[in-house]
Protein backbone atom coordinates (compact mmCIF):
# COMPACT_ATOMS: atom_id res chain seq x y z
CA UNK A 1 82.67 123.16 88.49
CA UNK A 2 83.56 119.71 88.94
CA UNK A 3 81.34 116.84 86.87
CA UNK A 4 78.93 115.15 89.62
CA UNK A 5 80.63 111.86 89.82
CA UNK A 6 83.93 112.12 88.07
CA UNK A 7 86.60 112.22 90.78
CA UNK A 8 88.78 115.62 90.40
CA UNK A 9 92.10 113.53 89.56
CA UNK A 10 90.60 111.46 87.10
CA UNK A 11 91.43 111.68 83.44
CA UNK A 12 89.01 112.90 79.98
CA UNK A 13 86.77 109.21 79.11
CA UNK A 14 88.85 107.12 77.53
CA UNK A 15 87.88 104.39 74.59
CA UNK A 16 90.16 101.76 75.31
CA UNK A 17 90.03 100.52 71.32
CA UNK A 18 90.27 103.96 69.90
CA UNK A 19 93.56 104.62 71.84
CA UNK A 20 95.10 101.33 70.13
CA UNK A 21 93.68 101.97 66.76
CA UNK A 22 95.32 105.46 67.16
CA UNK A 23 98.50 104.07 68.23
CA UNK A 24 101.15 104.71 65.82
CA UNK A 25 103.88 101.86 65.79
CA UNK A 26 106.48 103.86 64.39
CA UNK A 27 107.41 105.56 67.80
CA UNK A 28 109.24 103.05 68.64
CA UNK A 29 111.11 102.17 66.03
CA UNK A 30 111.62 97.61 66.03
CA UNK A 31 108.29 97.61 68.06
CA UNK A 32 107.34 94.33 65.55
CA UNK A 33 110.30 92.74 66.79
CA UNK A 34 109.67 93.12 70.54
CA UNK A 35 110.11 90.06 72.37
CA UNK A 36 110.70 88.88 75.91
CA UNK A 37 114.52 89.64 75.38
CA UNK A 38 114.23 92.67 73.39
CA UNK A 39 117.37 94.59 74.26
CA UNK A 40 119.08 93.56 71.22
CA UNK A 41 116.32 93.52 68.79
CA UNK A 42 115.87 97.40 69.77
CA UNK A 43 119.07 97.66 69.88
CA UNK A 44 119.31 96.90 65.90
CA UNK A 45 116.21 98.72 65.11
CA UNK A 46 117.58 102.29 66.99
CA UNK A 47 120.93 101.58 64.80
CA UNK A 48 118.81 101.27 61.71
CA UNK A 49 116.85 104.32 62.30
CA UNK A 50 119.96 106.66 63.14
CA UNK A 51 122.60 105.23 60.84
CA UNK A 52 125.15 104.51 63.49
CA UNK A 53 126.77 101.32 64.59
CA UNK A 54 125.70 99.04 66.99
CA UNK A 55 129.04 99.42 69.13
CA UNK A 56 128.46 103.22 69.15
CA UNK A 57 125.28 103.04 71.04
CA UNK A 58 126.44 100.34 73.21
CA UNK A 59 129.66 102.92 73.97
CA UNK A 60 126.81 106.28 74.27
CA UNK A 61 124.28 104.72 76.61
CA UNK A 62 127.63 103.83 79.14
CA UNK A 63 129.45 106.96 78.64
CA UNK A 64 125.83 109.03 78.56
CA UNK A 65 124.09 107.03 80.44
CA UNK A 66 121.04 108.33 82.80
CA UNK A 67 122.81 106.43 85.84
CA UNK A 68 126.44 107.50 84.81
CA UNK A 69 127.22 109.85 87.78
CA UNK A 70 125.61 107.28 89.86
CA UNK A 71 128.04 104.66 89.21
CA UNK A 72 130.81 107.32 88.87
CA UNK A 73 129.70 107.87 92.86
CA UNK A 74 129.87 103.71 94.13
CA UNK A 75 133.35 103.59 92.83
CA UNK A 76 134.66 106.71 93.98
CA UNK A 77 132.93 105.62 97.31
CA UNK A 78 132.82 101.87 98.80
CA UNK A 79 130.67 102.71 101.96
CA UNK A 80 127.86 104.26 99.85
CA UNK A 81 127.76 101.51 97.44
CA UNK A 82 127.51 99.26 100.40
CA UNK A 83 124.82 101.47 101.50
CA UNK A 84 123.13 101.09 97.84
CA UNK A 85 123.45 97.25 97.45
CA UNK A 86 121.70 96.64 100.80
CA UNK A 87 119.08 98.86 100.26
CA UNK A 88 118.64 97.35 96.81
CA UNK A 89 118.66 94.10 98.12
CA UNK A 90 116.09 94.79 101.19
CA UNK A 91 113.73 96.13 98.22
CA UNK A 92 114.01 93.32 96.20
CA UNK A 93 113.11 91.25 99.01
CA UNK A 94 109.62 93.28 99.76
CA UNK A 95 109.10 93.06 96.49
CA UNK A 96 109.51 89.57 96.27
CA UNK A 97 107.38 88.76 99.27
CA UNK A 98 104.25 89.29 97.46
CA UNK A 99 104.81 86.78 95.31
CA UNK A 100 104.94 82.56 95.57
CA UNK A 101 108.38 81.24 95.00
CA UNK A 102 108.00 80.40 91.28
CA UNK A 103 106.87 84.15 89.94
CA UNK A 104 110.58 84.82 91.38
CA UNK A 105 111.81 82.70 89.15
CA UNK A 106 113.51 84.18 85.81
CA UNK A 107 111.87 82.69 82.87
CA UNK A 108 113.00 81.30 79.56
CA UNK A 109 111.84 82.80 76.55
CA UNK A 110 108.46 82.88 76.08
CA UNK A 111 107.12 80.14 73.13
CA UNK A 112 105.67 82.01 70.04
CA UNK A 113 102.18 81.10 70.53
CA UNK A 114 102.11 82.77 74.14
CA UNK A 115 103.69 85.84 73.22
CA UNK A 116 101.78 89.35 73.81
CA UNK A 117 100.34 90.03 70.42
CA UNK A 118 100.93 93.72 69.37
CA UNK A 119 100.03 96.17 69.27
CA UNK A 120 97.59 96.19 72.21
CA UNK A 121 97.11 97.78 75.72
CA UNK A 122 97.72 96.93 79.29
CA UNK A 123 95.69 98.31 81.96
CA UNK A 124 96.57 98.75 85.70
CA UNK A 125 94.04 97.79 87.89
CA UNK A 126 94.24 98.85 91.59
CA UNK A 127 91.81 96.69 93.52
CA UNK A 128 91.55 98.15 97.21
CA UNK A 129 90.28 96.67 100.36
CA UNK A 130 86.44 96.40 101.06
CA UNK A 131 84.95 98.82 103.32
CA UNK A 132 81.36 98.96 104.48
CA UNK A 133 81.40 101.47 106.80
CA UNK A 134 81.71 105.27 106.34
CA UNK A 135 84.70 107.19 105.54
CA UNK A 136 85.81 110.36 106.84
CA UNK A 137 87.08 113.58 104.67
CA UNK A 138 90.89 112.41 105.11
CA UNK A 139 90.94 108.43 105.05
CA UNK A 140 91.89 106.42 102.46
CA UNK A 141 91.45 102.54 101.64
CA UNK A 142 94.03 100.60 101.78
CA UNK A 143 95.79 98.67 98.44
CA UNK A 144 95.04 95.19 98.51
CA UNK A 145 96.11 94.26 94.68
CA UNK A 146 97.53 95.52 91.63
CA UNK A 147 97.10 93.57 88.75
CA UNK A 148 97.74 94.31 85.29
CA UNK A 149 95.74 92.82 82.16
CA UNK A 150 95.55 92.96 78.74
CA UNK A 151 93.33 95.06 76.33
CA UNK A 152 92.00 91.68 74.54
CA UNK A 153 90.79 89.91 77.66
CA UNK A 154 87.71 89.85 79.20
CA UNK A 155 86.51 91.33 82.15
CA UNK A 156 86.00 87.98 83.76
CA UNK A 157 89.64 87.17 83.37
CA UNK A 158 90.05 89.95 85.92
CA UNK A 159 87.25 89.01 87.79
CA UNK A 160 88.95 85.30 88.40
CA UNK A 161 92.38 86.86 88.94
CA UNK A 162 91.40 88.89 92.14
CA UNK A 163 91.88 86.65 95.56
CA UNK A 164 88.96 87.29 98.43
CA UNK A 165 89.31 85.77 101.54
CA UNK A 166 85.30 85.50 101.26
CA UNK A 167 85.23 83.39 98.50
CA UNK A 168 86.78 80.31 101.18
CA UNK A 169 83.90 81.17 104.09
CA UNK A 170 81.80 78.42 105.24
CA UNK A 171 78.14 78.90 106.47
CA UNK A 172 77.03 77.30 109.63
CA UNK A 173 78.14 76.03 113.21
CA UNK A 174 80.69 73.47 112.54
CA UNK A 175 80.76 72.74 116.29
CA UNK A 176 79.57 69.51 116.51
CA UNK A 177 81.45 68.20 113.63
CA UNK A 178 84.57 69.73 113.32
CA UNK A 179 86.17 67.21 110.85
CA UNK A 180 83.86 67.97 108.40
CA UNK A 181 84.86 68.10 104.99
CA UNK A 182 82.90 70.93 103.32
CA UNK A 183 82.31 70.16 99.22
CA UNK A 184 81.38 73.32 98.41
CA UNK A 185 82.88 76.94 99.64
CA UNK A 186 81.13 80.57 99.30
CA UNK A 187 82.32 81.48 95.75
CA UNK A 188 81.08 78.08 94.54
CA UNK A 189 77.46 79.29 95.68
CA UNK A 190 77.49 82.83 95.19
CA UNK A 191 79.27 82.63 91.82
CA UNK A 192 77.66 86.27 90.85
CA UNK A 193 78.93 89.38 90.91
CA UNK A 194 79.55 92.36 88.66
CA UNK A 195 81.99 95.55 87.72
CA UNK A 196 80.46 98.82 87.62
CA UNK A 197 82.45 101.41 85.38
CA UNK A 198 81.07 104.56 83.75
CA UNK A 199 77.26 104.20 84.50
CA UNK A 200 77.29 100.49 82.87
CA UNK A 201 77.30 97.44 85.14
CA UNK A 202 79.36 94.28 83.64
CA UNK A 203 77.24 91.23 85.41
CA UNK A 204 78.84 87.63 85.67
CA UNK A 205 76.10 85.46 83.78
CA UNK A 206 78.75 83.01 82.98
CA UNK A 207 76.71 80.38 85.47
CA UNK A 208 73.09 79.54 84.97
CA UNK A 209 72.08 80.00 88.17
CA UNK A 210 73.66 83.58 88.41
CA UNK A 211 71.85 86.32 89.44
CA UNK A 212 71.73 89.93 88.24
CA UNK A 213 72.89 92.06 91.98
CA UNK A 214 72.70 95.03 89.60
CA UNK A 215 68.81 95.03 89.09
CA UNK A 216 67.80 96.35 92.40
CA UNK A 217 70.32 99.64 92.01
CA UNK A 218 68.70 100.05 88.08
CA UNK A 219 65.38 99.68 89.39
CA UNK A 220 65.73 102.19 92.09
CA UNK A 221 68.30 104.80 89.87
CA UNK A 222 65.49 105.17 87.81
CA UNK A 223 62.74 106.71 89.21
CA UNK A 224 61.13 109.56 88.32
CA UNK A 225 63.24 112.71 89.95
CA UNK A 226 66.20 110.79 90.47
CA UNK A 227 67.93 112.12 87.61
CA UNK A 228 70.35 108.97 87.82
CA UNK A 229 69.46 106.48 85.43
CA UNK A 230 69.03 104.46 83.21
CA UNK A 231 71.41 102.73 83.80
CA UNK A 232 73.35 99.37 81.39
CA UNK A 233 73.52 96.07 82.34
CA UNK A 234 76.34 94.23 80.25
CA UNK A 235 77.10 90.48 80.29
CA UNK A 236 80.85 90.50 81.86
CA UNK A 237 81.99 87.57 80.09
CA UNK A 238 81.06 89.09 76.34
CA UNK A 239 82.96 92.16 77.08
CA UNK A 240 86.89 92.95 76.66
CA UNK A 241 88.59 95.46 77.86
CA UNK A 242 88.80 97.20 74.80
CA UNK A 243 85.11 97.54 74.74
CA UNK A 244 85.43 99.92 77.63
CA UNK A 245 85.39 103.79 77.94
CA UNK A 246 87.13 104.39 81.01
CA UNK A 247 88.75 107.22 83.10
CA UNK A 248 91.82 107.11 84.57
CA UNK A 249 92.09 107.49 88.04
CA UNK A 250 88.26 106.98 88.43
CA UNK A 251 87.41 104.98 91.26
CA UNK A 252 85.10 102.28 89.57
CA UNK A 253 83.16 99.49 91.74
CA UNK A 254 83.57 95.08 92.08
CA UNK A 255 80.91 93.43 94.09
CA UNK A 256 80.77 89.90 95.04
CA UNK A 257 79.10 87.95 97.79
CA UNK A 258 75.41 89.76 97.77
CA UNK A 259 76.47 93.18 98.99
CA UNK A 260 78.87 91.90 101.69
CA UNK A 261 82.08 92.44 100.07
CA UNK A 262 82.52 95.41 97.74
CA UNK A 263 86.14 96.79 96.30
CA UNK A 264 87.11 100.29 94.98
CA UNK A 265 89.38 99.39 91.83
CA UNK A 266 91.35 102.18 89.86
CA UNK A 267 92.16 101.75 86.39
CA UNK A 268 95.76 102.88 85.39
CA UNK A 269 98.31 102.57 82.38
CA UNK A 270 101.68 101.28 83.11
CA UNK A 271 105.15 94.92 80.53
CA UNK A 272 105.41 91.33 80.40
CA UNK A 273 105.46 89.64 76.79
CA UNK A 274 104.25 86.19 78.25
CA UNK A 275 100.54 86.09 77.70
CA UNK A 276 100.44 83.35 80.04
CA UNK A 277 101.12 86.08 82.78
CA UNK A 278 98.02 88.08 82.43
CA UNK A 279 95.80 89.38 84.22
CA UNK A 280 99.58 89.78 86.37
CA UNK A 281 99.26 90.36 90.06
CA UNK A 282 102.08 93.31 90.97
CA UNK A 283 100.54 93.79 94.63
CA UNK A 284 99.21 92.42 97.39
CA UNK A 285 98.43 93.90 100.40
CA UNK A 286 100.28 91.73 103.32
CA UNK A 287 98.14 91.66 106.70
CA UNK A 288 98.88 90.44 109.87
CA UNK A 289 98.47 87.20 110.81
CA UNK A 290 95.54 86.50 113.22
CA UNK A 291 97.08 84.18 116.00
CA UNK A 292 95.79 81.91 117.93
CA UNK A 293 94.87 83.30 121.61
CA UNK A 294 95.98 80.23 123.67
CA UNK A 295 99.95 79.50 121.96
CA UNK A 296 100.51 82.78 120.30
CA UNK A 297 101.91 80.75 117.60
CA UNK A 298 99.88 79.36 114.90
CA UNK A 299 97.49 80.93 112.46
CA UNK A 300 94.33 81.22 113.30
CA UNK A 301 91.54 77.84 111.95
CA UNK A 302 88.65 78.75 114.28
CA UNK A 303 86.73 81.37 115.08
CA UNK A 304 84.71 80.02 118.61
CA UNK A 305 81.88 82.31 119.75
CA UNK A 306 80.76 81.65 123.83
CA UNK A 307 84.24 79.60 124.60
CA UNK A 308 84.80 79.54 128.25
CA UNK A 309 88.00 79.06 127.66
CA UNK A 310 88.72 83.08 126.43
CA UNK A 311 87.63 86.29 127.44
CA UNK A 312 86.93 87.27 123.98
CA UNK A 313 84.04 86.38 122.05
CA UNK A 314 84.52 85.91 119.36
CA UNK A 315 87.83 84.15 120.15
CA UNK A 316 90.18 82.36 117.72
CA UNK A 317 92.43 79.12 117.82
CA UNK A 318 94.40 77.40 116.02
CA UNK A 319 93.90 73.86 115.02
CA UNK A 320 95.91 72.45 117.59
CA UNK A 321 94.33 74.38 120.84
CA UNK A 322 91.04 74.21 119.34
CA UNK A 323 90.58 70.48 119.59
CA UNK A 324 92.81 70.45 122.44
CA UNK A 325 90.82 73.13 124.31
CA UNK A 326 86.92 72.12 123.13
CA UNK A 327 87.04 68.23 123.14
CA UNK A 328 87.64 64.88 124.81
CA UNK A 329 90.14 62.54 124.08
CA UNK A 330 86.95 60.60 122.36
CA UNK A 331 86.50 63.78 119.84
CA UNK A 332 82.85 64.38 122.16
CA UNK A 333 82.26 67.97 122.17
CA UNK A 334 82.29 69.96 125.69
CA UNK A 335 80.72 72.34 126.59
CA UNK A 336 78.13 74.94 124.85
CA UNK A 337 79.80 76.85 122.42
CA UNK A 338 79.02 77.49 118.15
CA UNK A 339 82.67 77.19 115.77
CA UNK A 340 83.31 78.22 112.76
CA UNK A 341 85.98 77.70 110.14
CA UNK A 342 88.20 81.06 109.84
CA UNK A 343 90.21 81.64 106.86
CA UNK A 344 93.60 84.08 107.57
CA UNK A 345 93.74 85.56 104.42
CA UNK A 346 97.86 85.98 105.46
CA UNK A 347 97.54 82.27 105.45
CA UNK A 348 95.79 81.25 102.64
CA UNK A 349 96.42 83.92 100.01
């Protein structure tokens, strides 16, 4: 039988610092001299170890190489390397869609004092989309972010690494002033939030003013009969994530915003020798863009609730249409209606 809570493809717990300590560096033999161009440092180290010249190897991994009858197959036939370099191309280019134009970029060697320091551990995180309402036996939740981060960073590192469109809402009917030039957004008042792995919950207490969201679920887990709790509470930003005991493959918990916007994230092993790059975003989920109802054109600015001027309610415009649609040529307002700012996250992520 099944442990109450572990999911069935999960892995044994885990101590992230125990796996490092246990590492043993000899493996890979020139692991100390890994560096952001590493080929031919390992390549020195592997002739070391085996006692065989450097232009051997070079000569074994073409002649034995794991792609050899591969390449043997694109000259022997031009149409399917055709077919190969366009489908390698067209996968490069999803790939590269995730991403803003400079994490394209190739990079020059990383400076000393931003290298990776080894040995240590990255983890996978798979951050999926929120979902408040109920799931049946044979849905799943969508990816919205893979990111991967080091063993020696903090859990709020993560925590500032993971986009929300919620963090950019605006409270309150912006109707009557539409120009307005908000100073503060959701995540700079509801800067709490927490991470909820293995029966401990990792609380963001960076800000004075933060509040503990975890106390209510403690308080309640444990009553008498429950059989639940106790359960931790753990200041986020004192904790690495080589502190952790994890499971792989465990669906773990981040909440933010109250309890309005809660993601499933899945730890994973899977490396970039930058430390600049970390916590590294590998994935993000790409959703379609909410147009605006009148041109069809434009992404969506404002959400209008009673607008005579759609059949929907709530309805959305762009900038353009909005003003266009909803005011004189004075800026007055007409007609009854409430707006508020929307935020596309295919716009603004």
């Amino acid at each position: 039988m099944e442990k109450l809570g572990v999911h069935r493809d999960a892995s044994q717990l885990i101590s992230v610092r125990e796996f490092l300590t246990s590492w043993d560096a000899s493996v890979i033999p020139g692991m100390e001299m890994i560096s952001t161009k590493s080929d031919a440092a390992m390549l020195k180290a592997l002739s070391k170890e085996m006692g065989t010249p450097i232009d051997t190897l070079q000569e074994l991994s073409t002649v034995c190489g794991v792609q050899r009858d591969e390449l043997e197959r694109r000259q022997k036939n031009p149409t399917y390397k055709t077919f190969i370099k366009k489908a390698m191309r067209m996968k490069k280019c999803d790939y590269l869609m995730n991403f803003p134009p400079d994490a394209a970029q190739v990079k020059e060697e990383c400076p000393k004092e931003f290298c990776v320091q080894h040995p240590d551990v990255i983890i996978t995180a798979h951050v999926h989309q929120p979902n408040n309402t109920h799931l049946s036996f044979n849905m799943k939740i969508g990816l919205d972010q893979t990111l991967l981060v080091l063993g020696c960073e903090r859990l709020t590192d993560l925590r500032d690494k993971i986009t929300c469109v919620n963090d950019l809402a605006l409270a309150g009917d912006l109707s009557e002033n539409p120009d307005f030039t908000p100073e503060h957004y959701a995540k700079d008042i509801y800067k709490s939030g927490f991470f909820y792995i293995e029966g401990c919950f990792y609380n963001d207490f960076r800000d004075g003013g933060s509040q503990d969201y975890s106390q209510v679920i403690r308080d309640w887990a444990k009553e008498p009969g429950r059989g639940i709790g106790p359960m931790q509470s753990v200041a986020m930003e004192d904790t690495s994530f080589l502190d952790l005991n994890i499971r792989l493959g465990q669906p773990y918990i981040y909440l933010h915003q109250g309890d309005s916007c809660t993601y499933h994230m899945v730890l994973s092993h899977q490396d970039p020798q930058d430390i600049r790059d970390y916590p590294l975003v590998t994935h993000k989920h790409l959703k379609n863009q909410t147009k605006c109802r009148v041109c069809q054109m434009h992404a969506s600015r404002w959400m209008a609730y009673d607008s005579e001027h759609s059949p929907e309610n709530p309805s959305f415009f762009c900038e353009q249409c909005f003003r266009a649609l909803h005011y004189d040529e004075h800026g007055n307002k007409i007609g009854n209606f409430q707006a508020f700012r929307y935020f596309d996250k295919s716009a603004v992520i």
